[in-house]
Protein backbone atom coordinates (compact mmCIF):
# COMPACT_ATOMS: atom_id res chain seq x y z
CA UNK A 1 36.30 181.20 -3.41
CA UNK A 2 37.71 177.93 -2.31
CA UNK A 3 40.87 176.55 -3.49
CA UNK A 4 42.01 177.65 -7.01
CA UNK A 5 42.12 174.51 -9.19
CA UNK A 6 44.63 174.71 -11.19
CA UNK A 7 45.53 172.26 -14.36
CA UNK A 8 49.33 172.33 -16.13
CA UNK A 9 49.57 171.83 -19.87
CA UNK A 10 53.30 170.55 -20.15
CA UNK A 11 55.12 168.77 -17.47
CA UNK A 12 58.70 168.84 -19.19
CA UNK A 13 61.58 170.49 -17.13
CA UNK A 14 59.73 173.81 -16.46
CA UNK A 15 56.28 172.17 -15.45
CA UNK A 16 57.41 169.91 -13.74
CA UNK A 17 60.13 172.04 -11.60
CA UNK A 18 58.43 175.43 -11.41
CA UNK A 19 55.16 175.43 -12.11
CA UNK A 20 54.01 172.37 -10.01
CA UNK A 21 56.37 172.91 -6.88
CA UNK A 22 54.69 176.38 -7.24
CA UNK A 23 51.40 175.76 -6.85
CA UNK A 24 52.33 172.84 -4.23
CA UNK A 25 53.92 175.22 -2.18
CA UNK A 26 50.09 176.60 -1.24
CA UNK A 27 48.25 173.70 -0.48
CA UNK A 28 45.60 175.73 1.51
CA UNK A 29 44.99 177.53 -0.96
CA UNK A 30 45.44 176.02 -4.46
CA UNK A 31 45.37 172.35 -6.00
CA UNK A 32 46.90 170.48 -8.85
CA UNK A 33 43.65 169.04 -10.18
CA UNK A 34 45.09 168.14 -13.70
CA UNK A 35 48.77 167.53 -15.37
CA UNK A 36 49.21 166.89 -18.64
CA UNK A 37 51.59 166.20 -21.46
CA UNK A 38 51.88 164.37 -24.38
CA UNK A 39 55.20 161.76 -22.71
CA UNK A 40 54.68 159.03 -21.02
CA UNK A 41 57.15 159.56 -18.55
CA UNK A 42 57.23 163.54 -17.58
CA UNK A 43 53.65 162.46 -17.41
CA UNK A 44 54.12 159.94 -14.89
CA UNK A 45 56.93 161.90 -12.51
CA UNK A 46 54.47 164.85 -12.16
CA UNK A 47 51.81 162.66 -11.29
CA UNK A 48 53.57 161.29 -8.31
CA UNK A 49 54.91 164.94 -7.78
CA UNK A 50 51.07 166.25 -7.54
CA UNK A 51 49.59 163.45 -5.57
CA UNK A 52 45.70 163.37 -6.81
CA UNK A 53 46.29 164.89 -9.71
CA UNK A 54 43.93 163.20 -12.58
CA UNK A 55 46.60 163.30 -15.94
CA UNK A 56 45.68 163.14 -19.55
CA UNK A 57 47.17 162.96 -22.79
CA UNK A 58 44.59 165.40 -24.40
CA UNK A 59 44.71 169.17 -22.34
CA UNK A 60 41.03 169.55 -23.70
CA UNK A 61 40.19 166.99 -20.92
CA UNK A 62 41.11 169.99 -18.27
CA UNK A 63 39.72 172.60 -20.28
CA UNK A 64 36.51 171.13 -20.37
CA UNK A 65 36.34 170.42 -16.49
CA UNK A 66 34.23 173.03 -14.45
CA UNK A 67 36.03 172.67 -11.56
CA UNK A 68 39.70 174.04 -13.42
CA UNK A 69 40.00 177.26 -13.13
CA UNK A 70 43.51 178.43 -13.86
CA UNK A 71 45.96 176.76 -16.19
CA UNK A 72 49.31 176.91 -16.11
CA UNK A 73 50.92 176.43 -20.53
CA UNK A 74 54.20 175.20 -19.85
CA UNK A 75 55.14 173.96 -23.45
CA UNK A 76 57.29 174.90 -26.18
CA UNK A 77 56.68 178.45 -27.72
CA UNK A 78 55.38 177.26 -30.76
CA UNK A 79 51.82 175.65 -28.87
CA UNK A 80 51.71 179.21 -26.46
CA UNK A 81 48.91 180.99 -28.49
CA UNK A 82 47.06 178.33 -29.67
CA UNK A 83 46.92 176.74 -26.10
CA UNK A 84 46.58 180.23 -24.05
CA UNK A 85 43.68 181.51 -26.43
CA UNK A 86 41.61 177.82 -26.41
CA UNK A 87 41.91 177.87 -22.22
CA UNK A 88 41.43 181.54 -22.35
CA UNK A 89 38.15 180.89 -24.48
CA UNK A 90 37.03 178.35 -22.13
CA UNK A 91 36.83 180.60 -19.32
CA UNK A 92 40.34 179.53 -17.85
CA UNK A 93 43.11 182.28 -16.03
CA UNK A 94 46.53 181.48 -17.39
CA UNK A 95 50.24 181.69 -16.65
CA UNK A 96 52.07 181.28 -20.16
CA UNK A 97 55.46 180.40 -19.82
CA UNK A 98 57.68 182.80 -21.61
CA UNK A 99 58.05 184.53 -24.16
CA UNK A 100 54.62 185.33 -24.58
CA UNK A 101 54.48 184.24 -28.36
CA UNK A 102 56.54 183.40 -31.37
CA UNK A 103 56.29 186.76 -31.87
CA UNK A 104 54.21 190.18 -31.41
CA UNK A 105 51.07 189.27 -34.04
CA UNK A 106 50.51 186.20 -31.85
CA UNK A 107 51.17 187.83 -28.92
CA UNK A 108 48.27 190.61 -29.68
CA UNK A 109 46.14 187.54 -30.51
CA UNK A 110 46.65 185.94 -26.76
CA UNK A 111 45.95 189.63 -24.95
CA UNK A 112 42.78 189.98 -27.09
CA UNK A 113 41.40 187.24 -26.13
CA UNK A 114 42.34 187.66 -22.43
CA UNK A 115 40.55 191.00 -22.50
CA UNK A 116 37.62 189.06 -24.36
CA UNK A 117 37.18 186.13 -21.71
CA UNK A 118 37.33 189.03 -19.00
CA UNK A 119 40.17 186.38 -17.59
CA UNK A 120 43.93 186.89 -16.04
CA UNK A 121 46.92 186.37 -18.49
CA UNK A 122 50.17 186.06 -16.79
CA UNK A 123 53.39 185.79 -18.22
CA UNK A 124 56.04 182.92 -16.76
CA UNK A 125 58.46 185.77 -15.73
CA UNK A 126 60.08 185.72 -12.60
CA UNK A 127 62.97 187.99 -12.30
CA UNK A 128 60.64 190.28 -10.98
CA UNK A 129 59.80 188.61 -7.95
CA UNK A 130 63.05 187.76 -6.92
CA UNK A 131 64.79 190.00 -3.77
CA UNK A 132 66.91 191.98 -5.92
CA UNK A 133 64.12 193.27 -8.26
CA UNK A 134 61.85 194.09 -5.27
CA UNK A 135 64.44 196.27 -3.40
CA UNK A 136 65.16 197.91 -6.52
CA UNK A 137 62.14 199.04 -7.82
CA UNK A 138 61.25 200.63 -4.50
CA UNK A 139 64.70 202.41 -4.61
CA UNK A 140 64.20 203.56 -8.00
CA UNK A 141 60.14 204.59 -7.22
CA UNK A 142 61.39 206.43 -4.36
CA UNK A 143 63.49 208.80 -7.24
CA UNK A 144 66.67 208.32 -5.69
CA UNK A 145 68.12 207.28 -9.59
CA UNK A 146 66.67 210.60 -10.65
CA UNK A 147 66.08 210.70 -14.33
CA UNK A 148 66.71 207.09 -15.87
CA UNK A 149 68.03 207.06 -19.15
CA UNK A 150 70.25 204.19 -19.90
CA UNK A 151 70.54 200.51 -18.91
CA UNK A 152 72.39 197.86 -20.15
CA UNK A 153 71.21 194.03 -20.05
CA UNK A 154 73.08 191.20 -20.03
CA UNK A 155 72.03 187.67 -20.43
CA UNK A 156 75.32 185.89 -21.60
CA UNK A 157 76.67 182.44 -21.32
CA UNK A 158 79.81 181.15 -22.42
CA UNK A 159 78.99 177.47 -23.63
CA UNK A 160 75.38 177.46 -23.00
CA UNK A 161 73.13 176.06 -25.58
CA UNK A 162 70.13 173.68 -24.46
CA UNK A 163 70.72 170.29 -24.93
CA UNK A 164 67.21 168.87 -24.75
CA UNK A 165 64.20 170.24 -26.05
CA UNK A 166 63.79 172.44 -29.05
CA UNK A 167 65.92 175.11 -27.91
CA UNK A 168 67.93 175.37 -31.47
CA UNK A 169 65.06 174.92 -33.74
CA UNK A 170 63.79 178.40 -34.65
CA UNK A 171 60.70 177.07 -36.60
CA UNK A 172 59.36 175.66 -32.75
CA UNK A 173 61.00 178.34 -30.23
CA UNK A 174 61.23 181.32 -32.51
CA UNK A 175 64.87 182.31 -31.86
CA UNK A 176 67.94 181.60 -29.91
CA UNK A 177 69.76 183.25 -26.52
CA UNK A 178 67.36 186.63 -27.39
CA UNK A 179 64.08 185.19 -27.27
CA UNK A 180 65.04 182.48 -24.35
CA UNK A 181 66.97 184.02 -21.71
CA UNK A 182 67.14 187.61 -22.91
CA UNK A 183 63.35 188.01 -22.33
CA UNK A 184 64.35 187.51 -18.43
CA UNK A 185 66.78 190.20 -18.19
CA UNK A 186 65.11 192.69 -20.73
CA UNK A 187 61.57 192.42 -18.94
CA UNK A 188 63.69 193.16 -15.55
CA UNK A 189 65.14 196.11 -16.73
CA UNK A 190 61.85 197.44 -18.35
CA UNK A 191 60.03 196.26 -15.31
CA UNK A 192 62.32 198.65 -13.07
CA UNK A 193 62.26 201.53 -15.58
CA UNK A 194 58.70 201.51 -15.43
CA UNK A 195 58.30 199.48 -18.82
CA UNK A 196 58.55 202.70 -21.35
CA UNK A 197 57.10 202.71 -24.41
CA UNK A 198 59.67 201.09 -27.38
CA UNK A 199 60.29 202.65 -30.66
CA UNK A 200 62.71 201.24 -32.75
CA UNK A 201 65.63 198.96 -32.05
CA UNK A 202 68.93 197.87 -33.86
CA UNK A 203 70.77 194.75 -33.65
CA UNK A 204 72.95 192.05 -35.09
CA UNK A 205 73.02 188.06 -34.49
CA UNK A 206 75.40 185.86 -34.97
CA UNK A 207 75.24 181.58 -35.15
CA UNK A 208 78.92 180.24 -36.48
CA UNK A 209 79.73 179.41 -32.38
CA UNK A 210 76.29 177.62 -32.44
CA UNK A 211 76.87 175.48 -35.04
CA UNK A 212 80.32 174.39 -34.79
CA UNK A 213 80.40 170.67 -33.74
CA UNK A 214 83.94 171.22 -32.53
CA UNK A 215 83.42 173.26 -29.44
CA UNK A 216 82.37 172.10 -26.31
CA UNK A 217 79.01 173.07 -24.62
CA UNK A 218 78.61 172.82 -21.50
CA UNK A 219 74.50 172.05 -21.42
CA UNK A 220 74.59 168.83 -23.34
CA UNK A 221 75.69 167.60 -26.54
CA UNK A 222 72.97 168.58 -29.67
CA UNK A 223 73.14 168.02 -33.39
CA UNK A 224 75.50 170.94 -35.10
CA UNK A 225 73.90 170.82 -38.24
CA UNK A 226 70.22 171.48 -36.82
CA UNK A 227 71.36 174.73 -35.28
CA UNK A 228 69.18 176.88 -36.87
CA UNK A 229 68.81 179.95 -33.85
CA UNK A 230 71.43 182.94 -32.83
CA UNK A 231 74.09 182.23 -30.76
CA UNK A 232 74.52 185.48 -30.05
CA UNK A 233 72.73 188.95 -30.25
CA UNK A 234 73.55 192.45 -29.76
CA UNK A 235 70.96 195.53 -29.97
CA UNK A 236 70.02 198.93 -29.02
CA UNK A 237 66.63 199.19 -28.35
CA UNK A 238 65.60 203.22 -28.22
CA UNK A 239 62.01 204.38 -25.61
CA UNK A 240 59.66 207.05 -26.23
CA UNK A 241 60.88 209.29 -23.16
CA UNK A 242 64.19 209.14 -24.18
CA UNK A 243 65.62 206.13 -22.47
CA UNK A 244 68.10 204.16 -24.27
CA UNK A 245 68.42 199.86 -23.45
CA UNK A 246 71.63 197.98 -24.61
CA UNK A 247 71.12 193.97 -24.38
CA UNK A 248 73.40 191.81 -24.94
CA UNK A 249 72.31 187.66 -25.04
CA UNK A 250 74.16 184.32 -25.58
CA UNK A 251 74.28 180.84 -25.60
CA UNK A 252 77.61 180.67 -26.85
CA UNK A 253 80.56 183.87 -26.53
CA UNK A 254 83.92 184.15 -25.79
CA UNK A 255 83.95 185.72 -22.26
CA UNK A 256 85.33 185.12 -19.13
CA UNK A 257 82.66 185.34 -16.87
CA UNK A 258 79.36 184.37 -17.51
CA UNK A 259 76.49 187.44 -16.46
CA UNK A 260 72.94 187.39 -15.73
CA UNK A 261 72.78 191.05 -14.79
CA UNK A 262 71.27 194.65 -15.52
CA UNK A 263 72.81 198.14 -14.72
CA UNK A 264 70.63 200.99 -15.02
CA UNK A 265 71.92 204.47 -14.74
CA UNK A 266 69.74 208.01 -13.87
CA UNK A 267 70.76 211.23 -13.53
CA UNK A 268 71.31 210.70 -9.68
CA UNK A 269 72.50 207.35 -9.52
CA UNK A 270 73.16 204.10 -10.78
CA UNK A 271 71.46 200.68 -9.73
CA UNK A 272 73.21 197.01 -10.53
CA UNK A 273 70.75 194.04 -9.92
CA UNK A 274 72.12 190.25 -10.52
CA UNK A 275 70.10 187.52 -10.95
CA UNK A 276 71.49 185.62 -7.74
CA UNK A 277 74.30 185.18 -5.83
CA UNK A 278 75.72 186.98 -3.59
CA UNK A 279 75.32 191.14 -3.33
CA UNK A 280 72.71 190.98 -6.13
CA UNK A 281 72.28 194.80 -5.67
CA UNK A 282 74.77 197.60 -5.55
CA UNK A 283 74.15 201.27 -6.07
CA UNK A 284 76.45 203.79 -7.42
CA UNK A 285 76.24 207.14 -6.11
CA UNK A 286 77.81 210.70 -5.38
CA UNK A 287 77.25 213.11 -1.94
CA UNK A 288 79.78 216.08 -1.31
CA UNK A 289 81.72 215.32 -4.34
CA UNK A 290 82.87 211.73 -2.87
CA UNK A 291 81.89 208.85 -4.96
CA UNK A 292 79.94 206.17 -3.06
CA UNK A 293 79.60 202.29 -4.31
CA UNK A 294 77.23 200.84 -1.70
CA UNK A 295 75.77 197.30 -0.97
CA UNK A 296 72.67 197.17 0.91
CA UNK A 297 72.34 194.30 3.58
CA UNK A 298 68.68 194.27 4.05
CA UNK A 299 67.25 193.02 0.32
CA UNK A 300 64.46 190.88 0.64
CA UNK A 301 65.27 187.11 0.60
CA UNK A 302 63.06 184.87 -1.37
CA UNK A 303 64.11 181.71 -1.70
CA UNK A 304 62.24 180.77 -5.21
CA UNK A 305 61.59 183.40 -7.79
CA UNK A 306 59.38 180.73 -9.91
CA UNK A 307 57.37 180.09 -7.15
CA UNK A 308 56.60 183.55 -5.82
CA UNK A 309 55.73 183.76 -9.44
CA UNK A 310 52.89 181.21 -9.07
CA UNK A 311 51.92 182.55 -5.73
CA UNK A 312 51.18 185.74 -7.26
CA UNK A 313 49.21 184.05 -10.20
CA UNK A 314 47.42 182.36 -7.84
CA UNK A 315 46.72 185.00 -5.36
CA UNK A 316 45.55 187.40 -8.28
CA UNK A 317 42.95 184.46 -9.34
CA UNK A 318 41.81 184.31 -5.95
CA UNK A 319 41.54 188.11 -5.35
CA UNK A 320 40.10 189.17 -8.63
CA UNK A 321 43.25 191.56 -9.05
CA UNK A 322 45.31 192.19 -12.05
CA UNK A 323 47.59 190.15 -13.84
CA UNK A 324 51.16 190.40 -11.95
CA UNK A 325 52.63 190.30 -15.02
CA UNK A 326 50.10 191.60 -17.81
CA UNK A 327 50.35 190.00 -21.07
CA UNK A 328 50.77 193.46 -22.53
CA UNK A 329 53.99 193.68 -21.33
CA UNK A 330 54.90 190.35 -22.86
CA UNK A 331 54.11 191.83 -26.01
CA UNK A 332 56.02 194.08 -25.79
CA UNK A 333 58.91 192.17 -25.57
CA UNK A 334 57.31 190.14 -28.10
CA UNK A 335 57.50 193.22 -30.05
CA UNK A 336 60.96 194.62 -29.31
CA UNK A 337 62.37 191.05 -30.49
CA UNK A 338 60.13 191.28 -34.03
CA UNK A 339 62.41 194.47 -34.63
CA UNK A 340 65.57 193.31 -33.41
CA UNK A 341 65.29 190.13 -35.67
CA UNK A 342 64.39 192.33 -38.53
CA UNK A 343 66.66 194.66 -37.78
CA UNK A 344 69.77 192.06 -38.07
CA UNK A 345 68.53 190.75 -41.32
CA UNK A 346 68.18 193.85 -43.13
CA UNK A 347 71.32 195.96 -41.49
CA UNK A 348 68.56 199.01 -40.81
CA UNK A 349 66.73 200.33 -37.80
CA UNK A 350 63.53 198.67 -37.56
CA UNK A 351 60.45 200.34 -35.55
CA UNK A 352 58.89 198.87 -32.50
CA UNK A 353 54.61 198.13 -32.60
CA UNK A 354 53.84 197.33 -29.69
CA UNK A 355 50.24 198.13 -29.92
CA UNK A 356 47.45 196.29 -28.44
């Protein structure tokens, strides 16, 4: 195979700074053939970002071109399925941007019809790649956690709600903090545990921070009164072997310290991974009876999570090899998020299906 030609569906904030510099950063080996997007000017600013690149109003322009094959679905969760299924159906790869789905019954939809084309489907999530999340999944595949059995997840901001897009309106993104940034840290920590199987999950949300047009956000101003996601959740999401996963996620809370973080705990040590900054790994351990906090200096450095992300899409395209991050597994969290929402409205446990 030649160079992958690649088309992007959506050239809004995420296209247009992840998905494109991704595939850019590969010239020998990919090409932006196609950008598209429904605005004039996000339109226009990744055209002169993908020099070349033909650009359409209509995405069934690159669907229908011979030459595409991989597309990147960059647009707001509502369009994922319908999008992912008609490129999937037209013998395209694709990298979804996450979540997955709305929610899991879509989500099933978009794997079935991956498996049905033959074709990859990669979910948009990067955490994975980063330095962090590399160094500690070999750590905790080499056993030295033991046993893991709890991990809490934290995705929290202080004054953090999206001032542009649809990022408050439920009926186009599905939910609030949970379904936006939780996704990240939850597929991290599921990714490290060796993605168990769910079974049921508890939780409560919470939206009077959200929609108070008195506090200050620090994101961008947005309309109070069309506030219609979380602000805040809490759950408890319980795993088949056991395992236990706390998550915590927020656009608006009153902390101190904002955390982007997971802490996962086995029955011979503990592992906390941070989604940047400085130390983003520290283990906690015992030998001898003395207690040992420890900060390893040789995690791997990777400069862009988002596009080692694309690099992997595209390399698994070019290869013929898996999906680096399997659509299952976004249904899954697809899944886990179906409960937790039901679970808040109805005060009850709710069961996980995560079933394909």
């Amino acid at each position: 195979m030649g160079k992958v030609k690649v088309g992007v569906i959506g050239t809004g904030m995420i296209g247009l700074g992840c998905h494109i510099p991704g595939y850019l950063s590969i010239p020998d080996e990919c090409e932006v053939a196609w950008v598209c997007d429904l605005l004039d000017e996000p339109l226009k600013d990744a055209s002169a970002l993908a020099a070349g690149a033909k650009t359409t109003k209509d995405y069934r322009d690159l669907l229908n071109d011979p030459e595409v094959v991989a597309v990147s679905v960059a647009v707001p969760n509502l369009s994922h399925e319908k999008l992912t299924i008609e490129a999937l159906q037209a013998g395209k790869h694709v990298l979804c941007e996450k979540p997955l789905a709305m929610n899991a019954q879509e989500a099933r939809a978009m794997c079935k019809a991956a498996k049905d084309a033959g074709k990859i489907l990669q979910v948009a999530l990067q955490m994975r790649f980063g330095g962090g999340a590399r160094f500690a999944r070999e750590f905790i595949d080499a056993g030295h956690l033991g046993d893991v059995h709890y991990a809490r997840a934290q995705a929290l901001r202080r004054r953090g709600v999206p001032g542009w897009g649809v990022f408050i309106d439920k009926a186009q993104q599905g939910g609030g903090p949970l379904i936006d940034i939780g996704v990240h840290i939850l597929d991290l920590t599921l990714f490290l545990m060796g993605y168990p199987q769910p079974v049921s999950a508890t939780a409560q949300t919470w939206d009077t921070l959200g929609r108070d047009p008195s506090l200050y956000n620090g994101m961008g101003d947005y309309d109070r009164a069309k506030f219609t996601v979380e602000d805040m959740a809490v759950g408890m999401i319980r795993f088949k072997d056991g395992s236990v996963v706390v998550l915590e996620s927020s656009f608006m809370a009153n902390i101190k310290d904002e955390q982007f973080r997971t802490e996962i705990m086995g029955t011979k040590a503990g592992i906390l991974v941070k989604g940047g900054g400085e130390d983003p790994v520290e283990i906690y351990t015992e030998q001898d009876r003395q207690l040992f906090d420890l900060k390893p200096r040789n995690v791997p450095e990777v400069p862009s999570s988002h596009t080692a992300e694309v690099q992997a899409f595209v390399h698994a395209v070019a290869e013929g090899s898996p999906s680096p991050v399997p659509g299952e597994q976004g249904l899954v969290l697809n899944a886990i998020f179906d409960a937790m929402y039901r679970s808040a409205a109805t005060g009850k446990e709710q069961s996980v299906d995560a079933s394909v």
